[in-house]
C-alpha atoms as a PDB file:
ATOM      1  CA  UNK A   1       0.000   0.000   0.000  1.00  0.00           C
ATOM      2  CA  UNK A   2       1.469   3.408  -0.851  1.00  0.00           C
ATOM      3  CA  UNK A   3       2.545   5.108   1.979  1.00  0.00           C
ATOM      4  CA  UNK A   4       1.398   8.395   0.947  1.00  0.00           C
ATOM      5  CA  UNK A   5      -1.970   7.142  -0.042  1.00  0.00           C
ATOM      6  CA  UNK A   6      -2.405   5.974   3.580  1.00  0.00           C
ATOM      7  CA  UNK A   7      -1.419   9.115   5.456  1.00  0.00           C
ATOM      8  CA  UNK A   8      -3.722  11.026   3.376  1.00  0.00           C
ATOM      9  CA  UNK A   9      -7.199   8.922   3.789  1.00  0.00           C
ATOM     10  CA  UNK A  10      -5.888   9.090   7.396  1.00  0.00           C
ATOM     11  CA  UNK A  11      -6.251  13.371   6.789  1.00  0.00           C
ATOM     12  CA  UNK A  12      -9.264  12.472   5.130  1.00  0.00           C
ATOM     13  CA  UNK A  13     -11.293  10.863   8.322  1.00  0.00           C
ATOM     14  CA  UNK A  14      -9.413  13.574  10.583  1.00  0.00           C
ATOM     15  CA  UNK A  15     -10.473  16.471   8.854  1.00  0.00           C
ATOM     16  CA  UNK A  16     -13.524  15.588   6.484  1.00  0.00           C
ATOM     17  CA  UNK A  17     -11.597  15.945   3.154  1.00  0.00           C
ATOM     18  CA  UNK A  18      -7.695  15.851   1.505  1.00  0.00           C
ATOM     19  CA  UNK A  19      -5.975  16.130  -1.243  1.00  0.00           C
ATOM     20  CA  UNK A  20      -4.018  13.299  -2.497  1.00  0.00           C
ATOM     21  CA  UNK A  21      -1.280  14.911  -5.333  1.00  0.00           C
ATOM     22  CA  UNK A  22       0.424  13.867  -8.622  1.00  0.00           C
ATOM     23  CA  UNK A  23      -1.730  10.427  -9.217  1.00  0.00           C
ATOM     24  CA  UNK A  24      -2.452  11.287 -12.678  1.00  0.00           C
ATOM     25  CA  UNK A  25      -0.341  13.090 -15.275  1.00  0.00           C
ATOM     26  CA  UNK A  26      -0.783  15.629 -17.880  1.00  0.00           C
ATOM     27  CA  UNK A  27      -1.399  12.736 -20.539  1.00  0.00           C
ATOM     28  CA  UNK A  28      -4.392  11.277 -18.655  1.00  0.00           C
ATOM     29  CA  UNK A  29      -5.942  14.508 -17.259  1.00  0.00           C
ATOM     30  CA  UNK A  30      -5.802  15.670 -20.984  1.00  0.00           C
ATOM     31  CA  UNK A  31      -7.396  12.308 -22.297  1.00  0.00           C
ATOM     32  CA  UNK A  32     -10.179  12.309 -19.449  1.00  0.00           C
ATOM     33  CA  UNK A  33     -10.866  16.020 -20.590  1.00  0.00           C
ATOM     34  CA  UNK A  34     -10.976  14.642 -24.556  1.00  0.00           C
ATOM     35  CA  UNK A  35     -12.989  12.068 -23.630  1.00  0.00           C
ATOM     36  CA  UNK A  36     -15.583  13.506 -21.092  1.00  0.00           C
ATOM     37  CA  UNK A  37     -16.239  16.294 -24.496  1.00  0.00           C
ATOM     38  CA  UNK A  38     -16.686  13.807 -27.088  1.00  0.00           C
ATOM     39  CA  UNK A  39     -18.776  11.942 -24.717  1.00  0.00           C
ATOM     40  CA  UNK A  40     -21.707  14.427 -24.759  1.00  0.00           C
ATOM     41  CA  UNK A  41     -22.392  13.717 -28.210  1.00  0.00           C
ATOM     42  CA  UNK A  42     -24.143  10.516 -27.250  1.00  0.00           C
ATOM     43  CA  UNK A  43     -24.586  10.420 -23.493  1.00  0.00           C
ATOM     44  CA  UNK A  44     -28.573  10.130 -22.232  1.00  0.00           C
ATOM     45  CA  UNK A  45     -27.884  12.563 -19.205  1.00  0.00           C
ATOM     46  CA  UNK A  46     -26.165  15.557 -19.422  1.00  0.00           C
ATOM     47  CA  UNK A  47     -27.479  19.199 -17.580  1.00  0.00           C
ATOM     48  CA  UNK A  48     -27.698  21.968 -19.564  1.00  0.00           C
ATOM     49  CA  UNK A  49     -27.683  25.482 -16.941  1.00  0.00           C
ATOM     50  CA  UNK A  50     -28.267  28.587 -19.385  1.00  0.00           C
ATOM     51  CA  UNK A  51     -26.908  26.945 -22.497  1.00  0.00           C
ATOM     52  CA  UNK A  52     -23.831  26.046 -20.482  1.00  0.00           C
ATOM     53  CA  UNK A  53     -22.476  21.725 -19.992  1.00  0.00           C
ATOM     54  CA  UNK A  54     -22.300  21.687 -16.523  1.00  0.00           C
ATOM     55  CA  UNK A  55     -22.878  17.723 -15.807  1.00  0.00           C
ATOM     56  CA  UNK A  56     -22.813  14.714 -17.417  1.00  0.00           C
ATOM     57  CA  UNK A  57     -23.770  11.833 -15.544  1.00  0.00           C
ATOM     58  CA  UNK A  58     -23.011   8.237 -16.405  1.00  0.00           C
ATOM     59  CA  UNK A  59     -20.319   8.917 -18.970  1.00  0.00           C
ATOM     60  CA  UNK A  60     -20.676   6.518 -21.876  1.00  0.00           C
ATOM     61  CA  UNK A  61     -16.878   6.393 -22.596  1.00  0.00           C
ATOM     62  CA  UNK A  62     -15.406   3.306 -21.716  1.00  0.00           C
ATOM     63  CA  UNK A  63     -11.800   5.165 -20.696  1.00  0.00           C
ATOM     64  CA  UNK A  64     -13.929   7.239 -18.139  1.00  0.00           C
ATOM     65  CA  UNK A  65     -16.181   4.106 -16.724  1.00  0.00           C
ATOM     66  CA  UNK A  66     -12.582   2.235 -16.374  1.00  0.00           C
ATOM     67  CA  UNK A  67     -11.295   4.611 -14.234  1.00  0.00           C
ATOM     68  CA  UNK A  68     -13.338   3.579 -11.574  1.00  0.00           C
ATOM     69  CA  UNK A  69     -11.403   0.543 -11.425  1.00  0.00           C
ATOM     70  CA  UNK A  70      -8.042   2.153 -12.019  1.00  0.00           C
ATOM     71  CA  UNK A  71      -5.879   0.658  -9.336  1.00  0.00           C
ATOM     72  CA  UNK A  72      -3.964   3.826  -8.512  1.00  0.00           C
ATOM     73  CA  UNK A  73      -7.746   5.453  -7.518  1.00  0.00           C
ATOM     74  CA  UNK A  74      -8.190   1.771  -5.888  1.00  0.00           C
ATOM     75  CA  UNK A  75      -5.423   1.787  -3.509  1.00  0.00           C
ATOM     76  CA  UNK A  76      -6.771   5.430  -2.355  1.00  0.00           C
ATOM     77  CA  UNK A  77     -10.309   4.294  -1.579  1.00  0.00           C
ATOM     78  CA  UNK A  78      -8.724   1.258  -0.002  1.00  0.00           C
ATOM     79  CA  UNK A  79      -6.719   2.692   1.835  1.00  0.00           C
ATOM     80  CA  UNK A  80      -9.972   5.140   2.908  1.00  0.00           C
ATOM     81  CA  UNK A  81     -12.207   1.973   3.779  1.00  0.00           C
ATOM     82  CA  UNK A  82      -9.407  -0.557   5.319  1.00  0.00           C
ATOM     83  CA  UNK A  83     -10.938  -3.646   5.739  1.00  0.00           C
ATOM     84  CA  UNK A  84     -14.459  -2.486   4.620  1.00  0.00           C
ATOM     85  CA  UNK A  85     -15.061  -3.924   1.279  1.00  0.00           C
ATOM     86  CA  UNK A  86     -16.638  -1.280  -0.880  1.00  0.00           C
ATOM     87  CA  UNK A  87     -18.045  -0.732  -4.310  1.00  0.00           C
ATOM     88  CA  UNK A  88     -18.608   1.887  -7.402  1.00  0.00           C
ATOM     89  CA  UNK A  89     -21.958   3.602  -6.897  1.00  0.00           C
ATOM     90  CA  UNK A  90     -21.432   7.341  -8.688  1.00  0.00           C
ATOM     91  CA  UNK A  91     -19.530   8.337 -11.932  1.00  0.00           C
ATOM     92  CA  UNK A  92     -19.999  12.171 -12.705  1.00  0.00           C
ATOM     93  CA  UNK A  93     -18.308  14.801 -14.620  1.00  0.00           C
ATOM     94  CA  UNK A  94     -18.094  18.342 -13.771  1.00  0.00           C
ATOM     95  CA  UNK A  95     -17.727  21.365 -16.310  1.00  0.00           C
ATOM     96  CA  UNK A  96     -17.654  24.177 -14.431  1.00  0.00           C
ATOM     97  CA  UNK A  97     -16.806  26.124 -17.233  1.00  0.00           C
ATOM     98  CA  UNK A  98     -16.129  30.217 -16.996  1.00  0.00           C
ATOM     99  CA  UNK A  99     -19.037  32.070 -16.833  1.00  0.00           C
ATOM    100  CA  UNK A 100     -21.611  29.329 -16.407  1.00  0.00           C
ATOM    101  CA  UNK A 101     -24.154  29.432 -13.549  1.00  0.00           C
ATOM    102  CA  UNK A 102     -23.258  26.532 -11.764  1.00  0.00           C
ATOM    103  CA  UNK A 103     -22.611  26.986  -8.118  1.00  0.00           C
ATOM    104  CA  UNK A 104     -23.761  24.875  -4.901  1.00  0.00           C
ATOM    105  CA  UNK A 105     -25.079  25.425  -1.275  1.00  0.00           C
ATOM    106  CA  UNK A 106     -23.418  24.228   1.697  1.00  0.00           C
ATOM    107  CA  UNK A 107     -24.453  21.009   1.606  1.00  0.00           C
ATOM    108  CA  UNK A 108     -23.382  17.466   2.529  1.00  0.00           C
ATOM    109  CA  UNK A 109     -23.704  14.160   0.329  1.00  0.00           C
ATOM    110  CA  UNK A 110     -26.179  12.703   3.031  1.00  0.00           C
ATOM    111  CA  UNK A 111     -28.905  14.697   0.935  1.00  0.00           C
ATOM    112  CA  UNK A 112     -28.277  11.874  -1.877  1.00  0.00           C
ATOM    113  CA  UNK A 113     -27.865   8.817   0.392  1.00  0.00           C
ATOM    114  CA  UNK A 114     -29.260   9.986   3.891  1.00  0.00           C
ATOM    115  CA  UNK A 115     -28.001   7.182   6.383  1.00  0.00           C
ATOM    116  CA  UNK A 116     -24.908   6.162   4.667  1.00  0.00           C
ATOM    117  CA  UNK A 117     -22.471   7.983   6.822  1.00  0.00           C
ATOM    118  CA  UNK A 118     -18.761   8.324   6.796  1.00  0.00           C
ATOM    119  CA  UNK A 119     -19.346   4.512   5.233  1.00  0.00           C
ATOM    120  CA  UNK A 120     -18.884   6.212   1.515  1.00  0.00           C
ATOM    121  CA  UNK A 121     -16.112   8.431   0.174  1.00  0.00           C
ATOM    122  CA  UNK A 122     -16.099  10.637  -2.890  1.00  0.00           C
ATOM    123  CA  UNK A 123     -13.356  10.797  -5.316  1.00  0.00           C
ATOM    124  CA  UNK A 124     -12.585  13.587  -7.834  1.00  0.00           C
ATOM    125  CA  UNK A 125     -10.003  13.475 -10.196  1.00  0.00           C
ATOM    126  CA  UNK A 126      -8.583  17.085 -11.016  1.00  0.00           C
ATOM    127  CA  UNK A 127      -8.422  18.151 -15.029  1.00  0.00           C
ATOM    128  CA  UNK A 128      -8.091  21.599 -14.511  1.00  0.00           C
ATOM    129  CA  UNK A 129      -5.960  23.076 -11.787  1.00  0.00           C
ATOM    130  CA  UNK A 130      -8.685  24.282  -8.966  1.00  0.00           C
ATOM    131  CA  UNK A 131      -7.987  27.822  -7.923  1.00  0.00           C
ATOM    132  CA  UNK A 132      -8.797  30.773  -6.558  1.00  0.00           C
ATOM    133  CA  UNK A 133      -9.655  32.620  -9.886  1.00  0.00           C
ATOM    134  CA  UNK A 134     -12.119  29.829 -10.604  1.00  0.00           C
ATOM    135  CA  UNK A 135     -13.760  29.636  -7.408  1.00  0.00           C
ATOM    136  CA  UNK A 136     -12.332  26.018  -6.227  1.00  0.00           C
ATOM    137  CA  UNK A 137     -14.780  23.899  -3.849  1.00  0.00           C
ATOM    138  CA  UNK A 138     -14.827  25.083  -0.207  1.00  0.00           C
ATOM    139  CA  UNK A 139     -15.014  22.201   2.951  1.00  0.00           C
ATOM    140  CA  UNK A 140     -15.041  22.744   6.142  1.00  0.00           C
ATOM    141  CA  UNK A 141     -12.604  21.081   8.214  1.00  0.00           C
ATOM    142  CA  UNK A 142     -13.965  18.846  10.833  1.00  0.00           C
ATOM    143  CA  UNK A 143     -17.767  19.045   9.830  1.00  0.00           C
ATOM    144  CA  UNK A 144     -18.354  15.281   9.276  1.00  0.00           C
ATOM    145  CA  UNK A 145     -18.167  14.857  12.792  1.00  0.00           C
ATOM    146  CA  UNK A 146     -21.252  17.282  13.586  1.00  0.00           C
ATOM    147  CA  UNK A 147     -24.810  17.045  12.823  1.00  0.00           C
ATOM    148  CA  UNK A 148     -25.402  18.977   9.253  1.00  0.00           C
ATOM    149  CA  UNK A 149     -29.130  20.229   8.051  1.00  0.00           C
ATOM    150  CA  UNK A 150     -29.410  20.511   3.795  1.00  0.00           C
ATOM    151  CA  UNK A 151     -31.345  23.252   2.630  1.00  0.00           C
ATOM    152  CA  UNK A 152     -33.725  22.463   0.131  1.00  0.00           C
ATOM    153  CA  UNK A 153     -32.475  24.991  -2.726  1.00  0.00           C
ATOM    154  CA  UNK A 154     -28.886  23.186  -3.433  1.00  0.00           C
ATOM    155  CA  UNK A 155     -27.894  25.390  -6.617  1.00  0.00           C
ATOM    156  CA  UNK A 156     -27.586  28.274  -4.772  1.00  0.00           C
ATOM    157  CA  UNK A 157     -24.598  29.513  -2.763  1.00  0.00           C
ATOM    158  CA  UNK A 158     -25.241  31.439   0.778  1.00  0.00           C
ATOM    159  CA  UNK A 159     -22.072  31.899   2.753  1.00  0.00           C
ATOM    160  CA  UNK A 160     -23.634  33.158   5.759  1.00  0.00           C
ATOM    161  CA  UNK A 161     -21.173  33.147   8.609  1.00  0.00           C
ATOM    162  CA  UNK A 162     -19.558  30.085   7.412  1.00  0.00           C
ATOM    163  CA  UNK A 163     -16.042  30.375   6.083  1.00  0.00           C
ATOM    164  CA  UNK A 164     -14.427  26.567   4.394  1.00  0.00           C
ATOM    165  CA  UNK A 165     -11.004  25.669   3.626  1.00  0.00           C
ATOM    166  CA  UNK A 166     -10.701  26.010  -0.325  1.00  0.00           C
ATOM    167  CA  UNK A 167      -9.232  23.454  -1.812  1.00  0.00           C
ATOM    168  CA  UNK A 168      -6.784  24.321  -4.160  1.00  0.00           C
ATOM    169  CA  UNK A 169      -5.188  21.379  -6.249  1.00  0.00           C
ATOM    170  CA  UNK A 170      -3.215  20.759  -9.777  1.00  0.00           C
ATOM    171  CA  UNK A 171      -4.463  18.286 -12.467  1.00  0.00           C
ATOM    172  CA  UNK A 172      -3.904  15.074 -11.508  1.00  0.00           C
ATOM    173  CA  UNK A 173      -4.408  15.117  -8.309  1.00  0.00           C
ATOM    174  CA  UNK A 174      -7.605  13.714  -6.633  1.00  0.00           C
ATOM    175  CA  UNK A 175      -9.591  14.809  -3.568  1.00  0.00           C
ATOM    176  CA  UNK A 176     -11.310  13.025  -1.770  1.00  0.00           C
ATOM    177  CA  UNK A 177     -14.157  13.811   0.759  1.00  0.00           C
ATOM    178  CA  UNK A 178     -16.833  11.873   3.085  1.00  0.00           C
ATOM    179  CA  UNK A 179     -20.648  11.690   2.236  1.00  0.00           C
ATOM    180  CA  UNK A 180     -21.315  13.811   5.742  1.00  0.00           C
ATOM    181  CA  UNK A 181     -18.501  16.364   5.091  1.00  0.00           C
ATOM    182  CA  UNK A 182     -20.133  20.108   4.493  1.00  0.00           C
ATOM    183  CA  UNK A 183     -18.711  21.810   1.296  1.00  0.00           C
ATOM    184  CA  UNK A 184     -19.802  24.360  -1.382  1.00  0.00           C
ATOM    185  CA  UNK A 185     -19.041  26.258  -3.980  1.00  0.00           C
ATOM    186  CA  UNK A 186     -19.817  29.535  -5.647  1.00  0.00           C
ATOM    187  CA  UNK A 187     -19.904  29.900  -9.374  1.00  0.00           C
ATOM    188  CA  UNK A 188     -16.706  30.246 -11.789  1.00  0.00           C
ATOM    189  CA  UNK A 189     -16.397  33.796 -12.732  1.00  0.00           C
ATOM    190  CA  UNK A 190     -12.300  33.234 -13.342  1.00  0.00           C
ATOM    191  CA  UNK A 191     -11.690  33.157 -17.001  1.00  0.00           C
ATOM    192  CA  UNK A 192     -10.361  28.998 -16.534  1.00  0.00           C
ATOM    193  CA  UNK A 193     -12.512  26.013 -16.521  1.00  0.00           C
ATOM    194  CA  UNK A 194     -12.704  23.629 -13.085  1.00  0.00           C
ATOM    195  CA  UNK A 195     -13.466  20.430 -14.516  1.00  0.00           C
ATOM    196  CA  UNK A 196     -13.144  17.222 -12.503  1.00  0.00           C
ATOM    197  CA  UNK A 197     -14.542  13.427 -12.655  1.00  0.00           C
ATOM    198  CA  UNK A 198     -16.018  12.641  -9.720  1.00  0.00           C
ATOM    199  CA  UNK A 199     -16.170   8.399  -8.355  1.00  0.00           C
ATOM    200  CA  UNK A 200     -18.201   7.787  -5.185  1.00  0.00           C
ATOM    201  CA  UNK A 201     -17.454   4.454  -3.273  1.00  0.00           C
ATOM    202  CA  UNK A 202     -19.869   3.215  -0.925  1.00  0.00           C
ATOM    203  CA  UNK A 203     -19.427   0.292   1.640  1.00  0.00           C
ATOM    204  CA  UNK A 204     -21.081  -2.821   0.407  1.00  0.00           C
ATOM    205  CA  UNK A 205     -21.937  -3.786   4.056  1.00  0.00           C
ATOM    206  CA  UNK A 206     -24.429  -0.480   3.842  1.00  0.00           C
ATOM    207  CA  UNK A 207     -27.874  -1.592   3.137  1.00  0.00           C
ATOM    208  CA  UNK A 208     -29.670   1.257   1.767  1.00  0.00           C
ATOM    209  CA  UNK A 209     -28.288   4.853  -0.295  1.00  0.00           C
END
């Protein structure tokens, strides 16, 4: 088991979230970004926000769906769930392009599988550098260990008095986060995409999602 792998699932159940660097290069994060743009030509679920891409579930390209299995992302989520054996559940791509209306509550993934837990971990695999300029995802340390209430509207972004950690990370590297861990984001109005393919990995010893 890679070392590094290991001490950063460990940050991962400390804090809520981490970032795990350099686990993809420039030739895959380039290929995944090739792909995932082809791919709306014949995928069945894609959402369109004011003319603008901004998901595509369920990619139909079989590089994307193989990822899943890719055993550099396995040995992550392994080392995330231990002994637990665990499963694919969620394969998503995000746009985020500049200038689209995308943006995203506080919220935590319990509002898609309420009862799950910490018992599921989300992956994302970083095409485009996340920065500042392009409004990268916001968590808030520690917040998976506290009870969390969803609002309803999720597409819009309220900061209120809370302030997250944003998460600032290079293509190729993937973040990773727990289904109870409060994040948001607010929309891209840098002049550089965000785009990142998300995996979610769910305990298989968890009945329901």
């Amino acid at each position: 088991m890679n070392s590094l792998y290991q001490e950063c699932m460990s940050k991962c159940k400390t804090d809520g979230f981490a970032r795990v660097p350099g686990v993809f290069n420039v030739e895959e994060v380039n290929k995944m970004r090739s792909e995932a743009l082809l791919s709306m030509r014949t995928a069945e679920e894609v959402e369109i926000l004011n003319g603008y891409p901004t998901i595509m579930y369920h990619p139909p390209s079989l590089y994307l769906q193989g990822l899943s299995q890719e055993p550099r992302l396995m040995q992550i989520v392994q080392a995330y769930f231990e002994d637990e054996d665990f499963e694919i559940e969620t394969q998503q791509y995000y746009f985020h392009l500049p200038g689209d209306p995308d943006e995203f509550a506080w919220h935590t993934d319990e509002r898609f599988r309420p009862g799950v837990g910490n018992l599921y971990l989300q992956t994302a695999i970083v095409v485009d550098d996340w920065t500042e300029d392009n409004s990268a995802v916001e968590f808030i340390k520690g917040s998976h260990r506290h009870p969390f209430e969803n609002v309803p509207e999720l597409r819009i972004f309220k900061r209120g008095e809370r302030l997250g950690h944003k998460l600032y990370a290079t293509a190729g590297d993937v973040l990773t986060w727990s289904n109870t861990t409060v994040h948001g984001s607010e929309r891209n109005v840098g002049k550089s995409p965000r785009a990142y393919y998300m995996n979610g990995y769910r305990g298989t010893r968890v009945s329901e999602c």
